[in-house]
Protein backbone atom coordinates (compact mmCIF):
# COMPACT_ATOMS: atom_id res chain seq x y z
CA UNK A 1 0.00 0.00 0.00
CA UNK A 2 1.33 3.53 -0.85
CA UNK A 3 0.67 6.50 1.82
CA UNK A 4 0.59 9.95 0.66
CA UNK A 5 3.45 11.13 3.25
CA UNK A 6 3.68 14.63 1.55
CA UNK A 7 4.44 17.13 4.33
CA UNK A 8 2.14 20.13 4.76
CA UNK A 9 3.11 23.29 3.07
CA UNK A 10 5.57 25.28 4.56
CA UNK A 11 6.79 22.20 6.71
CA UNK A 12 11.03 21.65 6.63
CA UNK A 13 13.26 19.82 8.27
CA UNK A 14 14.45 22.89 10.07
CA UNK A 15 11.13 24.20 10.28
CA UNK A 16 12.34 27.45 9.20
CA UNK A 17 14.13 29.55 11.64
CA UNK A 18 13.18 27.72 14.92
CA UNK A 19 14.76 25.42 16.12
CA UNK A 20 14.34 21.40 15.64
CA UNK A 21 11.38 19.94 17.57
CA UNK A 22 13.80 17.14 18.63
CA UNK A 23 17.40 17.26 18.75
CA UNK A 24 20.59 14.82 19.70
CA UNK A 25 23.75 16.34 19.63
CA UNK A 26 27.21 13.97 20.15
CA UNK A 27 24.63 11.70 21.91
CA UNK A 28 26.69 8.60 23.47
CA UNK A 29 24.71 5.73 25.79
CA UNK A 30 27.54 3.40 26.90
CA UNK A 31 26.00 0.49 29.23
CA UNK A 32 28.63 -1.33 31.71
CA UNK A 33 30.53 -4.23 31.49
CA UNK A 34 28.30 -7.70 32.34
CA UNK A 35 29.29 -11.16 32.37
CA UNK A 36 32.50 -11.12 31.24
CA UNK A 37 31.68 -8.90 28.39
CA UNK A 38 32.90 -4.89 27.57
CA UNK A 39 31.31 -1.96 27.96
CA UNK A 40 28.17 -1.92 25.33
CA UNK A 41 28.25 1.49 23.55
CA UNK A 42 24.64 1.76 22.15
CA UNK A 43 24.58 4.71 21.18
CA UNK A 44 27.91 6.52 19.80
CA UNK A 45 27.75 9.88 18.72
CA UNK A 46 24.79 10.22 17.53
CA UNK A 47 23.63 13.95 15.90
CA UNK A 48 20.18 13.82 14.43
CA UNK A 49 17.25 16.42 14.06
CA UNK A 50 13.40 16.04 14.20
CA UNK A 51 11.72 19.11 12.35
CA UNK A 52 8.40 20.29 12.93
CA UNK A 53 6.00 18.59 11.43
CA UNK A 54 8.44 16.15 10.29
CA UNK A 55 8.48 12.60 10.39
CA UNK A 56 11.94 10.94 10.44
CA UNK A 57 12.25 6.68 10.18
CA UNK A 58 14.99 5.54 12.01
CA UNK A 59 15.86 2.05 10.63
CA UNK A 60 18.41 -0.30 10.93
CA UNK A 61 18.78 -4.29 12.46
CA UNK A 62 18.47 -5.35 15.39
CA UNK A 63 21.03 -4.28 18.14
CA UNK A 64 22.26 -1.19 16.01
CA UNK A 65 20.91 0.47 18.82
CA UNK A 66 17.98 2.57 17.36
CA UNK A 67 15.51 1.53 20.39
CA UNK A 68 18.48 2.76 23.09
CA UNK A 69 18.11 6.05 20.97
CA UNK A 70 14.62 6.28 21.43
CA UNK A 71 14.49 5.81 24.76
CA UNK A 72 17.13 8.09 25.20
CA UNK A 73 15.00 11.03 23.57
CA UNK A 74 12.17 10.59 25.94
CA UNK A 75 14.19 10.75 28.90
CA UNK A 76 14.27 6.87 29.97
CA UNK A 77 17.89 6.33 29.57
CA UNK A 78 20.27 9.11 30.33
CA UNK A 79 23.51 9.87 28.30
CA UNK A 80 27.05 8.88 29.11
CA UNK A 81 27.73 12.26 27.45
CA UNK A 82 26.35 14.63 24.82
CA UNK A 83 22.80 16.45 24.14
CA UNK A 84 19.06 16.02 23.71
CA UNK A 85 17.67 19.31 23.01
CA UNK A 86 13.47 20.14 22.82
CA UNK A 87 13.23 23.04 20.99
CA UNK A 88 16.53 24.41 21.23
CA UNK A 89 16.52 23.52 25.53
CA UNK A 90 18.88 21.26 26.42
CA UNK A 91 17.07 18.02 28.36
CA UNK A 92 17.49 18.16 32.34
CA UNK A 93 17.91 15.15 34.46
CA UNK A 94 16.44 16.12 37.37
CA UNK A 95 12.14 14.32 38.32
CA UNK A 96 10.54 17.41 37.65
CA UNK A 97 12.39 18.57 34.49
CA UNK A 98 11.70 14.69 33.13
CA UNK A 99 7.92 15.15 34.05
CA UNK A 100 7.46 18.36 32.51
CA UNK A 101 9.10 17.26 29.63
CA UNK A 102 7.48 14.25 29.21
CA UNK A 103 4.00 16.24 28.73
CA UNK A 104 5.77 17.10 25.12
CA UNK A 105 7.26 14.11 23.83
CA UNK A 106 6.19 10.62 24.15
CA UNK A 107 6.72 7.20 23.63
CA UNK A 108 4.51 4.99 22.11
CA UNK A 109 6.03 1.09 21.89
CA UNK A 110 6.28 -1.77 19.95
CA UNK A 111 4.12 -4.35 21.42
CA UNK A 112 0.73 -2.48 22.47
CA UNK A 113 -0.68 -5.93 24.19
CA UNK A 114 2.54 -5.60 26.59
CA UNK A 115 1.41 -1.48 26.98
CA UNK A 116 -1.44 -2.02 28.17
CA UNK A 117 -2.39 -3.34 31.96
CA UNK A 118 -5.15 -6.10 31.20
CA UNK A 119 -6.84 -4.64 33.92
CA UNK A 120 -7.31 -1.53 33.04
CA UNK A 121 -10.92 -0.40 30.66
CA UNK A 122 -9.75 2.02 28.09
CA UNK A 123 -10.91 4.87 29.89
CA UNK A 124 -8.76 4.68 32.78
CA UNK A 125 -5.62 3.55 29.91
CA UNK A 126 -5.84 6.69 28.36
CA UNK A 127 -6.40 8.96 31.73
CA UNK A 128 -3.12 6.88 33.45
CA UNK A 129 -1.32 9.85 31.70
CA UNK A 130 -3.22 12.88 32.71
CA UNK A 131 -3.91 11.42 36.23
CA UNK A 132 -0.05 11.15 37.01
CA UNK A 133 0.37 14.00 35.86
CA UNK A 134 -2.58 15.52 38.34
CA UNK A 135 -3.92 17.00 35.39
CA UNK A 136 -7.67 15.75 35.60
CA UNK A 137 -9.81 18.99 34.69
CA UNK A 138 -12.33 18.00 32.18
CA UNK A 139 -10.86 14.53 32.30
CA UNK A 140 -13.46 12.71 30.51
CA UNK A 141 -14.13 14.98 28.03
CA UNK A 142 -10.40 14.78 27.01
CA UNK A 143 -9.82 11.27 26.69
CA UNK A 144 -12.57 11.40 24.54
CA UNK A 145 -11.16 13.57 21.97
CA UNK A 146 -7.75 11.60 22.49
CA UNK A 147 -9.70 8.26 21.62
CA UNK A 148 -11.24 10.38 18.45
CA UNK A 149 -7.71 11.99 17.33
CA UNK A 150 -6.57 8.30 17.59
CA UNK A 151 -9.56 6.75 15.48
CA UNK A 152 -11.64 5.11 17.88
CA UNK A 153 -14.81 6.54 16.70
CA UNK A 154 -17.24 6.99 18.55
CA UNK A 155 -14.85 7.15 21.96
CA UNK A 156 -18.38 5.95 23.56
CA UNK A 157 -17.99 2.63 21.90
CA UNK A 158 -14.71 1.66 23.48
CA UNK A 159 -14.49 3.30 26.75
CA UNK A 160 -15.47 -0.14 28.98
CA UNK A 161 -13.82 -2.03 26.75
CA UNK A 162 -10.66 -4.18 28.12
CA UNK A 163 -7.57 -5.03 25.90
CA UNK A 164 -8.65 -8.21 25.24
CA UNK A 165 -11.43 -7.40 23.54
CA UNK A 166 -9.85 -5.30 21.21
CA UNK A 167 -7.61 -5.81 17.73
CA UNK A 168 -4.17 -5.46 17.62
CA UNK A 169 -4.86 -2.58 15.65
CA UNK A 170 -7.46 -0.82 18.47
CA UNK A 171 -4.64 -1.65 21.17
CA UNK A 172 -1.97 0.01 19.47
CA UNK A 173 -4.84 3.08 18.70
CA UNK A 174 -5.54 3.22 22.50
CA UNK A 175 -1.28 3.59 23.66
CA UNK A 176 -1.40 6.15 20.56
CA UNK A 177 -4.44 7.92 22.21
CA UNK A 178 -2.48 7.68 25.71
CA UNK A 179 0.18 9.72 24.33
CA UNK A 180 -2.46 12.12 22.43
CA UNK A 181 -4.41 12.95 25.71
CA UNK A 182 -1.00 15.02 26.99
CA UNK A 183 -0.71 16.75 24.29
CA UNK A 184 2.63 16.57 23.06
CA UNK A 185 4.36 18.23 20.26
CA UNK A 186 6.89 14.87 19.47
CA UNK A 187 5.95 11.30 19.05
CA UNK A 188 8.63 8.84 19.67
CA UNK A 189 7.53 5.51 18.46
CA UNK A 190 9.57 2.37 18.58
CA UNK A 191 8.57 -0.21 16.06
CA UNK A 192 4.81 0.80 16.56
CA UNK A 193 3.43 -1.26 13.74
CA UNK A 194 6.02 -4.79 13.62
CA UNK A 195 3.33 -6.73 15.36
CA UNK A 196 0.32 -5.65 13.15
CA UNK A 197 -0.64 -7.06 10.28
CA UNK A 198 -0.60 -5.71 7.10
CA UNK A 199 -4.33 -3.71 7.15
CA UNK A 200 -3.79 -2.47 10.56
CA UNK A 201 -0.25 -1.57 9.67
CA UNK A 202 -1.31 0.67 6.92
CA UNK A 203 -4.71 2.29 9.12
CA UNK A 204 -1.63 3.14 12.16
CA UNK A 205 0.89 4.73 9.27
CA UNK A 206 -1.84 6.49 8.15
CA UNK A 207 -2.94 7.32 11.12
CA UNK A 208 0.81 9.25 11.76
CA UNK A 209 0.45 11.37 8.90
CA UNK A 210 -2.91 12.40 9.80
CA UNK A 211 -1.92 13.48 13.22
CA UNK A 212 1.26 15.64 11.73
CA UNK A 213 -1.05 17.02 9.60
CA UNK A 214 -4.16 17.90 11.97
CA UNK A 215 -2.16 18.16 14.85
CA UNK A 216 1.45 19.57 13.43
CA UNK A 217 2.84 16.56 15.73
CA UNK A 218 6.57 15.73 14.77
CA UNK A 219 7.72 12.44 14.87
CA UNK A 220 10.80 9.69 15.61
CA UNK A 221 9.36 6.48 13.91
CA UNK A 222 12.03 3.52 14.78
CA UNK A 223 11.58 0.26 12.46
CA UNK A 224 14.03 -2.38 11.37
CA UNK A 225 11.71 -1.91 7.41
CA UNK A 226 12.81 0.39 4.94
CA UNK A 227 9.11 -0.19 3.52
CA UNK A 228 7.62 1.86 6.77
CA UNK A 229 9.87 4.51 5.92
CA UNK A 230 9.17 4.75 2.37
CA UNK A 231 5.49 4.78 3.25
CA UNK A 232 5.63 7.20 6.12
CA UNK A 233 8.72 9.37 6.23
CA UNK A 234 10.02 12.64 5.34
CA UNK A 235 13.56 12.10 5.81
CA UNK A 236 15.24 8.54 6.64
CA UNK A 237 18.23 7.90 9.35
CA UNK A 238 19.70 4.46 8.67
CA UNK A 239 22.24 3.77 12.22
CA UNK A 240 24.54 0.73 12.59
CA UNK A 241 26.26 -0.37 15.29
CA UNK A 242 25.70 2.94 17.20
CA UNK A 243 25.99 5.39 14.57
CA UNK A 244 24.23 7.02 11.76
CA UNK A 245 25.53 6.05 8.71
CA UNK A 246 23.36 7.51 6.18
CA UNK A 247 20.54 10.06 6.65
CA UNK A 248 18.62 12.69 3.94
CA UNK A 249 15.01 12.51 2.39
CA UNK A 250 13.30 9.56 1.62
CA UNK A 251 13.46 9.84 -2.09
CA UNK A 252 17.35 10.72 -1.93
CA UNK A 253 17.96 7.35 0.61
CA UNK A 254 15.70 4.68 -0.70
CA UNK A 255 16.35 5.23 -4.65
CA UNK A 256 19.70 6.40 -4.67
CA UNK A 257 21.53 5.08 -1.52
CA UNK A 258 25.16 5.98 -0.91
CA UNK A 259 26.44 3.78 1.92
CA UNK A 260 27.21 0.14 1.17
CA UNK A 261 24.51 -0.72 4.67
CA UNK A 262 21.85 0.90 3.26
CA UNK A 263 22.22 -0.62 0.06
CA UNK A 264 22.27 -3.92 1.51
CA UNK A 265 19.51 -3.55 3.18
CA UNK A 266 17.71 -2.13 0.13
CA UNK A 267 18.59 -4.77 -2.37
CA UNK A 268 16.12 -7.38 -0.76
CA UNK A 269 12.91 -4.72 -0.41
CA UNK A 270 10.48 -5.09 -3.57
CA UNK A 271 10.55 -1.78 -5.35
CA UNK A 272 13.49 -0.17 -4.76
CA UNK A 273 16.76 -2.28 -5.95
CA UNK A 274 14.67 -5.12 -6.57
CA UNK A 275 16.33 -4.86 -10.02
CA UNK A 276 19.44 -5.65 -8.84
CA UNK A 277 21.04 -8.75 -6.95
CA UNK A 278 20.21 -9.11 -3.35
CA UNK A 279 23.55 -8.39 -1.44
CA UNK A 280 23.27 -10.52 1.74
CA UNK A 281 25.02 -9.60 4.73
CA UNK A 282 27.63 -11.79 6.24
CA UNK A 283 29.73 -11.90 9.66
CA UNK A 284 28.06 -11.64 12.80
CA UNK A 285 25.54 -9.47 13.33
CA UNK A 286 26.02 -5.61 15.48
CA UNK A 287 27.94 -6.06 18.52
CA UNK A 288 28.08 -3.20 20.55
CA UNK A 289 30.42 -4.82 23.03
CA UNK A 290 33.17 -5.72 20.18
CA UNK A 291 33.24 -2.39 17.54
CA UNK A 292 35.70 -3.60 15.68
CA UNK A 293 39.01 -0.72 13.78
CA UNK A 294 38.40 1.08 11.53
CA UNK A 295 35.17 1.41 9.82
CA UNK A 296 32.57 -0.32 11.75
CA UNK A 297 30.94 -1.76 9.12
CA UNK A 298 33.92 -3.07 7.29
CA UNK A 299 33.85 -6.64 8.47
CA UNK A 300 30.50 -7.39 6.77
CA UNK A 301 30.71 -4.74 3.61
CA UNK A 302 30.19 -5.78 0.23
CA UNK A 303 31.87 -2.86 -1.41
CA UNK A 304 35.15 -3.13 0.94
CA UNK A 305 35.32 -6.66 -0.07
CA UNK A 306 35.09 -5.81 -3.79
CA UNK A 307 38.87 -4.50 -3.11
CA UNK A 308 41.97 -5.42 -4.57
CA UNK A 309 43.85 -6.58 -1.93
CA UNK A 310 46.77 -3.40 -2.69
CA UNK A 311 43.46 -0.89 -3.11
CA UNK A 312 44.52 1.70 -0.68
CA UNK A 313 41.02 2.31 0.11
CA UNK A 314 41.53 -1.57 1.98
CA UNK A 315 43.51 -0.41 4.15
CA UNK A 316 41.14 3.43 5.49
CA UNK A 317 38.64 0.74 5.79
CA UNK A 318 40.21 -1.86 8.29
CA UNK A 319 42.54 0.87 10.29
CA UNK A 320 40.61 4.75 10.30
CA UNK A 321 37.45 5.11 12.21
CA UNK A 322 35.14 7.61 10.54
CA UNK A 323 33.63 10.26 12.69
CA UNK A 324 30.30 10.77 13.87
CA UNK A 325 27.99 11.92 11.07
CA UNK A 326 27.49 15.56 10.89
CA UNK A 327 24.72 17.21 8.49
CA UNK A 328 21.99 15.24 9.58
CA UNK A 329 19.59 17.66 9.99
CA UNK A 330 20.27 18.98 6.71
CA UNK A 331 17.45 17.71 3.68
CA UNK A 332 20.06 16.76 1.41
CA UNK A 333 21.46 13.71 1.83
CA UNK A 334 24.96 12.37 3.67
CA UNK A 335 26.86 9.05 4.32
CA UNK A 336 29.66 7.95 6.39
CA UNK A 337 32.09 5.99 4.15
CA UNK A 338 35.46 5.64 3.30
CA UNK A 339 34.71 4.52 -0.12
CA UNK A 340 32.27 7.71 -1.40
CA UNK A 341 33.18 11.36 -0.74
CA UNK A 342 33.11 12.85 2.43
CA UNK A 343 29.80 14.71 3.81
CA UNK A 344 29.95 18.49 3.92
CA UNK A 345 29.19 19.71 7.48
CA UNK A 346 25.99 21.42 8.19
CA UNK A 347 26.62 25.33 8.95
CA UNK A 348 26.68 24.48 12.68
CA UNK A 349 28.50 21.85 12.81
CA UNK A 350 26.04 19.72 14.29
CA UNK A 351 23.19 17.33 12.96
């Protein structure tokens, strides 16, 4: 199914001269040492921008580290080091600044059975929010609208209703309308459609655009499918193993990818590459215990083992690191890779 994902008029990734809605600057998440194994860096200099009104994907497999980001944006894991910013103020630590700031960006996850307490109705699921936050004026009337905005029409229908007697599709609907009744400005959501199946995938995607566009809600969409992002996106962030290696609009990244990941990961997705060969992955899998020299992604790149063994290029691959990608809040697009030309900062420096 194709979405139109066409952002409202005037909408940017920049969203003109204010700043981002959502920001990460040098972002690092480094969990301790367990069982005999290193430090785990999750999350490892990450810069990325959310735009008003805009809807970013944020794809890539599993343990790149893309759900330690989200969290990280809504205040659930703290930093080792480096930046979230809302709207140009830099994220405090402290119970208060996390609760007030939780009123404007929220998370909305994966597996909406697991969200929601069995037994709670869907009256008192969508009020949990607005009752912790002791904001009950006109309660009813507002989880109401929040069940409407979320398309559970009519609200009066579903209100008694307990999670088991609803569709995967109404569950994931009533953690959407959770989020909704707070009102925030920023939707983080973290694989919010891989347990769906294909109709009620397409009703929630839809369902994303329409609240940008009725709302002006921005919005972090994490999936491990390019499709999602195709569908639903503005601009696409692909991360591995901690980073982001590729980021720009959708058209730029899924018809005309630059890094060798992202073109891996295209090559099997009907539509795009499909033209071309798949290019399967080998080696294990991310590790964020075991980054390995160089370019992270070297061990498993198709393109770096294309070499000649005397390429010089063999050898920036195995032994330089590449920084942290810079530009990405930029809507042009940039990759991190030796083997294509290097990205051209943004003006500040910063993603």
């Amino acid at each position: 199914m194709t979405i139109d994902r066409a952002a409202p008029a005037g909408a940017s990734p920049t969203g003109g001269a204010a700043p981002p809605a959502l920001e990460v600057r040098d972002l690092h998440v480094t969990f301790p040492s367990r069982r005999g194994r290193g430090p785990a860096r999750a999350v490892d200099g990450v810069n990325l921008t959310v735009g008003a009104r805009e809807i970013v994907a944020l794809i890539g497999e599993s343990g790149c580290g893309k759900s330690t980001l989200a969290r990280a944006l809504v205040g659930l894991v703290k930093p080792t080091s480096g930046e979230v910013l809302y709207r140009g103020t830099t994220l405090g630590y402290s119970n208060a600044a996390l609760k007030a700031y939780r009123r404007h960006t929220q998370l909305v996850l994966q597996d909406p059975g697991g969200a929601l307490n069995p037994r709670q109705n869907v009256f008192d699921a969508v009020a949990e929010g607005l009752r912790l936050h002791k904001d009950t004026d006109r309660l009813g009337a507002r989880v109401h609208r929040a069940l409407s905005q979320a398309g559970l029409r009519p609200p009066e229908q579903f209100l008694e209703r307990y999670p088991h007697n609803l569709s995967g599709g109404q569950q994931q609907r009533v953690v959407i309308a959770g989020a909704l009744a707070l009102e925030p400005s920023v939707i983080v959501a973290d694989e919010p459609v891989s347990s769906l199946d294909a109709s009620a995938r397409g009703e929630i995607l839809r369902l994303f655009l329409d609240l940008r566009d009725t709302l002006d809600l921005s919005a972090l969409v994490v999936s491990h499918d390019l499709g999602l992002a195709w569908n639903i996106a503005d601009r696409v962030a692909v991360m591995y193993l901690g980073r982001i290696v590729e980021v720009g609009t959708v058209e730029e990244v899924l018809l005309e990818p630059k890094h060798p990941y992202t073109r891996s990961l295209l090559s099997v997705l009907p539509g795009t590459l499909s033209h071309r060969r798949p290019i399967l992955l080998t080696g294990e899998p991310p590790d964020p215990t075991a980054i390995p020299a160089g370019c992270r992604f070297h061990p498993r790149c198709p393109a770096a083992a294309e070499l000649a063994p005397h390429d010089p290029r063999r050898e920036l691959c195995h032994s330089r690191a590449l920084p942290p990608l810079t530009g990405t809040g930029r809507p042009t697009s940039v990759a991190s890779c030796h083997l294509i030309p290097s990205p051209v900062p943004s003006p500040s420096g910063v993603g």
